[in-house]
Protein backbone atom coordinates (compact mmCIF):
# COMPACT_ATOMS: atom_id res chain seq x y z
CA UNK A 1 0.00 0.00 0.00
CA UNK A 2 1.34 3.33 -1.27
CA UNK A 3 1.67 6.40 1.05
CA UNK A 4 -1.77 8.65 1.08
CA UNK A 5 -0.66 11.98 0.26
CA UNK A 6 -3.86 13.24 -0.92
CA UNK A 7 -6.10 15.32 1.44
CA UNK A 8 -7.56 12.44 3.69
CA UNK A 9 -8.19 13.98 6.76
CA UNK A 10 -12.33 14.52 7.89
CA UNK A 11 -12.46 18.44 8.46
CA UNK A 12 -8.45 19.09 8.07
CA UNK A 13 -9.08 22.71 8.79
CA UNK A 14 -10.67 21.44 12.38
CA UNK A 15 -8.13 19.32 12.56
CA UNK A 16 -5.26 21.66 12.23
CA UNK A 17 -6.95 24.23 14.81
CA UNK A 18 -7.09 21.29 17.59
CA UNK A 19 -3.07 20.80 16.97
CA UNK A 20 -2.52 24.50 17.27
CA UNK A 21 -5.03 25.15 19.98
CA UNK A 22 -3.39 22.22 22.06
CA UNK A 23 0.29 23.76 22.29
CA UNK A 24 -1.12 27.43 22.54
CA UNK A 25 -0.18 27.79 26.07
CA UNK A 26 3.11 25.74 25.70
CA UNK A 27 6.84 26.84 25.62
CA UNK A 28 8.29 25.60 22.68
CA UNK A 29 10.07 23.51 23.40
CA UNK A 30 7.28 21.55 25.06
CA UNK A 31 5.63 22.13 21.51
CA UNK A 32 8.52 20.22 19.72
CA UNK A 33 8.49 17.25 22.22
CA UNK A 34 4.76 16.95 21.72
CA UNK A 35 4.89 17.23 18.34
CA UNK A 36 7.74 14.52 18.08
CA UNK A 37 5.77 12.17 20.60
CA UNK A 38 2.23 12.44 17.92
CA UNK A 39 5.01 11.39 15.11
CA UNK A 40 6.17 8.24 17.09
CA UNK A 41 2.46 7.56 18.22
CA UNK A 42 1.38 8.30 14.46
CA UNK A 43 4.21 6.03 13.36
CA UNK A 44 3.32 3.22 15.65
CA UNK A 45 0.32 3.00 13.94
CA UNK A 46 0.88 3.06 10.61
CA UNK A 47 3.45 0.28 11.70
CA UNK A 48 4.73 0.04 8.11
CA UNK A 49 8.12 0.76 7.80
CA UNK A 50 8.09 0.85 3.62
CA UNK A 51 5.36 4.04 4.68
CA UNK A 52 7.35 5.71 7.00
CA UNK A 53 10.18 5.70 5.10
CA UNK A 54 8.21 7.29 1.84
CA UNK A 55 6.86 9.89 4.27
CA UNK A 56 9.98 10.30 5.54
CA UNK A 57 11.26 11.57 2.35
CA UNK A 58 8.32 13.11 1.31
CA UNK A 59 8.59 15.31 4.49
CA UNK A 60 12.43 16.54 3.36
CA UNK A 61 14.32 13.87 5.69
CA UNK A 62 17.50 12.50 4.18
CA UNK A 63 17.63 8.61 4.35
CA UNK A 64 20.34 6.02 4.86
């Protein structure tokens, strides 16, 4: 199964506001260990390491 990179998200807009509205009152560094914890946690679901590499690269991140 190929990486989804078209819009597949219910409501992305709503979606978006809930990410920024839940590190508004954060510093930011708290922001960056939240956001790296939802990548893991996202990752961990997707489980499929042929996936995360494509999004990987899709995302700018140099591999191997």
């Amino acid at each position: 199964m190929p990486l989804e990179t078209k819009l597949n998200i219910a409501d992305p807009d709503g979606f978006y506001q809930e990410l920024i509205d839940s590190q508004r009152d954060m510093e930011e560094a708290d922001a960056e260990l939240m956001n790296c914890k939802l990548v893991l946690l996202l990752a961990n679901h997707i489980g499929d390491r042929d996936i995360l590499r494509e999004a990987l690269k899709h995302a700018g991140g140099r591999i191997g």
